[in-house]
C-alpha atoms as a PDB file:
ATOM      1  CA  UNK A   1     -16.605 -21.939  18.527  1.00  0.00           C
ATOM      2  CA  UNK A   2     -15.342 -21.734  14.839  1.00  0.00           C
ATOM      3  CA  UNK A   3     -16.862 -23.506  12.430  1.00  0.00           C
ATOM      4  CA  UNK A   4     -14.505 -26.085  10.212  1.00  0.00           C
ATOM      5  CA  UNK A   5     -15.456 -24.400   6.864  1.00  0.00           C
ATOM      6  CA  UNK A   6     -14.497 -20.856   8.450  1.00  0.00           C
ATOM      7  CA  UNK A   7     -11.185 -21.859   9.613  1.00  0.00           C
ATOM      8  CA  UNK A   8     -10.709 -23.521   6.578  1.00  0.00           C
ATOM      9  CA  UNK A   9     -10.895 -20.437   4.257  1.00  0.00           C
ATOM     10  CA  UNK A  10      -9.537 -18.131   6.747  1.00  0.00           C
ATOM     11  CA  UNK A  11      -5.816 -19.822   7.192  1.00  0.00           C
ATOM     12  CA  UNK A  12      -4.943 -19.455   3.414  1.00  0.00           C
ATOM     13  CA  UNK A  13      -6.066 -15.575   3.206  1.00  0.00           C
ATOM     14  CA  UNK A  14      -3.889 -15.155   6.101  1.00  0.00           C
ATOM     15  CA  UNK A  15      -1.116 -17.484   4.487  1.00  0.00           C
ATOM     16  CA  UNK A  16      -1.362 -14.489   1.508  1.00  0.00           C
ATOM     17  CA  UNK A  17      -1.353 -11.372   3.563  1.00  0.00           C
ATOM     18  CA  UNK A  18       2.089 -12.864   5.491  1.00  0.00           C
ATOM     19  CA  UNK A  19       3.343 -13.078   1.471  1.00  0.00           C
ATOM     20  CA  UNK A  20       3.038 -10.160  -0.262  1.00  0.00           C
ATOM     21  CA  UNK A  21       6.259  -7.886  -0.733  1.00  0.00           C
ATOM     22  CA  UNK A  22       4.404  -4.433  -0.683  1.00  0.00           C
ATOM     23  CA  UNK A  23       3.766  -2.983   2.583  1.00  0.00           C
ATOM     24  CA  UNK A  24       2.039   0.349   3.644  1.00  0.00           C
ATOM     25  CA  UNK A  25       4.078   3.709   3.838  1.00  0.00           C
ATOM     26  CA  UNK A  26       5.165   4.651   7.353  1.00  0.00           C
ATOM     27  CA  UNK A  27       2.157   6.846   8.808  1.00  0.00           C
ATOM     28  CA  UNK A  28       4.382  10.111   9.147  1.00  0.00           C
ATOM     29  CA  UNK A  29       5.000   9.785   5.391  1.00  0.00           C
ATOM     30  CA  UNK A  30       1.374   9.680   4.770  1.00  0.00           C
ATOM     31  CA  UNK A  31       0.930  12.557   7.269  1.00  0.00           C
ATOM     32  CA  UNK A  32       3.278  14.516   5.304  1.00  0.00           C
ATOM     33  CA  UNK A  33       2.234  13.616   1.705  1.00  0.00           C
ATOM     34  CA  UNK A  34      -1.439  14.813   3.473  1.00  0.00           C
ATOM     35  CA  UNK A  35      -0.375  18.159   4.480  1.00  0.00           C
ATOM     36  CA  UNK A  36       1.669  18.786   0.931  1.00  0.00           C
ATOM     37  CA  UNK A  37      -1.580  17.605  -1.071  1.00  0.00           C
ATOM     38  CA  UNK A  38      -4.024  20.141   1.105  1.00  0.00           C
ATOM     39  CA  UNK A  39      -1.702  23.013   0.209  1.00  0.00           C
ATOM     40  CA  UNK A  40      -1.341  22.191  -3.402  1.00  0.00           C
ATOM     41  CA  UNK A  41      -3.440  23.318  -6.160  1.00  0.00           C
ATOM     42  CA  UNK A  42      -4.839  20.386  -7.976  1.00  0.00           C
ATOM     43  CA  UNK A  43      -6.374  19.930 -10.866  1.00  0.00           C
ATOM     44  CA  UNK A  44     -10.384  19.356 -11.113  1.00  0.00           C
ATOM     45  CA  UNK A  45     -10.422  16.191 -12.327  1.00  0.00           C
ATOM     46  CA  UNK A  46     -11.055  12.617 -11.168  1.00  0.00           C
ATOM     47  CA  UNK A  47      -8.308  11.094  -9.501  1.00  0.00           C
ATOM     48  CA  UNK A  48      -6.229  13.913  -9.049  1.00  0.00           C
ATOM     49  CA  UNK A  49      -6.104  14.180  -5.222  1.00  0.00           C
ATOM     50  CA  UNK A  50      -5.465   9.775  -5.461  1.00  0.00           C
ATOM     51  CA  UNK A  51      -2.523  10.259  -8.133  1.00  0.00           C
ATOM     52  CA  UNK A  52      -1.025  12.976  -6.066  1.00  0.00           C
ATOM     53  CA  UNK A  53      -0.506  10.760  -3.034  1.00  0.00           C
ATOM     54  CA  UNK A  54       0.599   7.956  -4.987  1.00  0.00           C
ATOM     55  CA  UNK A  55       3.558  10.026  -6.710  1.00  0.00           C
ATOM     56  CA  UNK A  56       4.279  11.467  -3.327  1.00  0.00           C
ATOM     57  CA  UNK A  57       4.421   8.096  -1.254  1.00  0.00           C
ATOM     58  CA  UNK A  58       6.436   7.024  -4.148  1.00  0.00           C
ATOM     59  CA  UNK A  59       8.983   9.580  -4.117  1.00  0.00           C
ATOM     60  CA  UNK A  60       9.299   9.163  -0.548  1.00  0.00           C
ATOM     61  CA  UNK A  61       9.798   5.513   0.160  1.00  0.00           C
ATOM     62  CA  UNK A  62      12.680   3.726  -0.892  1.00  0.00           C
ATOM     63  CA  UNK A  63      12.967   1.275  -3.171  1.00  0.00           C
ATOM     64  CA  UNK A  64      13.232  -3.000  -2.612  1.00  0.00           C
ATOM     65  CA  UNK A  65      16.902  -3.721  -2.212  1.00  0.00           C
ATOM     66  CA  UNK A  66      16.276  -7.474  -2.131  1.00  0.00           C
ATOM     67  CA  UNK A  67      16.232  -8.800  -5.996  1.00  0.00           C
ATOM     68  CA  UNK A  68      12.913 -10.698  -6.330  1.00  0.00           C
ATOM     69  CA  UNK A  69      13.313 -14.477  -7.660  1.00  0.00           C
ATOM     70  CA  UNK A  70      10.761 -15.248 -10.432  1.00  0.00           C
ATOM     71  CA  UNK A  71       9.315 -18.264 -11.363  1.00  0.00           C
ATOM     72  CA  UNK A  72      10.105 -20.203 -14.999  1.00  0.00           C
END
C-alpha cells in the first residue's frame, strides 16, 4: 500500500504534467526529422546533431492556434 507522504507529492507532479501546453512531436515526425539528420552533413561540434532536430521538429509542427491568457 502507498504511503501518505508518497501520494501526497505524487498528485501535484501529476496535476503539472496534465498542465503544460507543449506536447511531444508526433513519432512519424521524429522518424522523419531522424532519417533527414543521418543523411545530412553536420557540423563537428557540440550540439549540432540536438539543434538539427530541434529546427526540424520545429519546422514541421504547427504552431498554437489557441491565444494563451497571461497572468497580471
Amino acid at each position: 500500500m502507498l504511503k501518505p507522504k508518497c501520494v501526497l507529492v505524487a498528485v501535484p507532479f501529476l496535476a503539472l504534467l496534465s498542465v503544460t501546453t507543449a506536447s511531444a512531436a508526433p513519432r512519424e515526425i521524429e522518424a522523419l526529422c531522424f532519417e533527414k539528420a543521418r543523411q545530412a552533413t553536420l557540423p563537428l561540434r557540440r550540439g549540432a546533431g540536438e539543434a538539427f532536430m530541434a529546427n526540424c521538429i520545429a519546422d514541421l509542427t504547427p504552431e498554437p492556434t489557441k491565444k494563451r491568457k497571461y497572468r497580471k
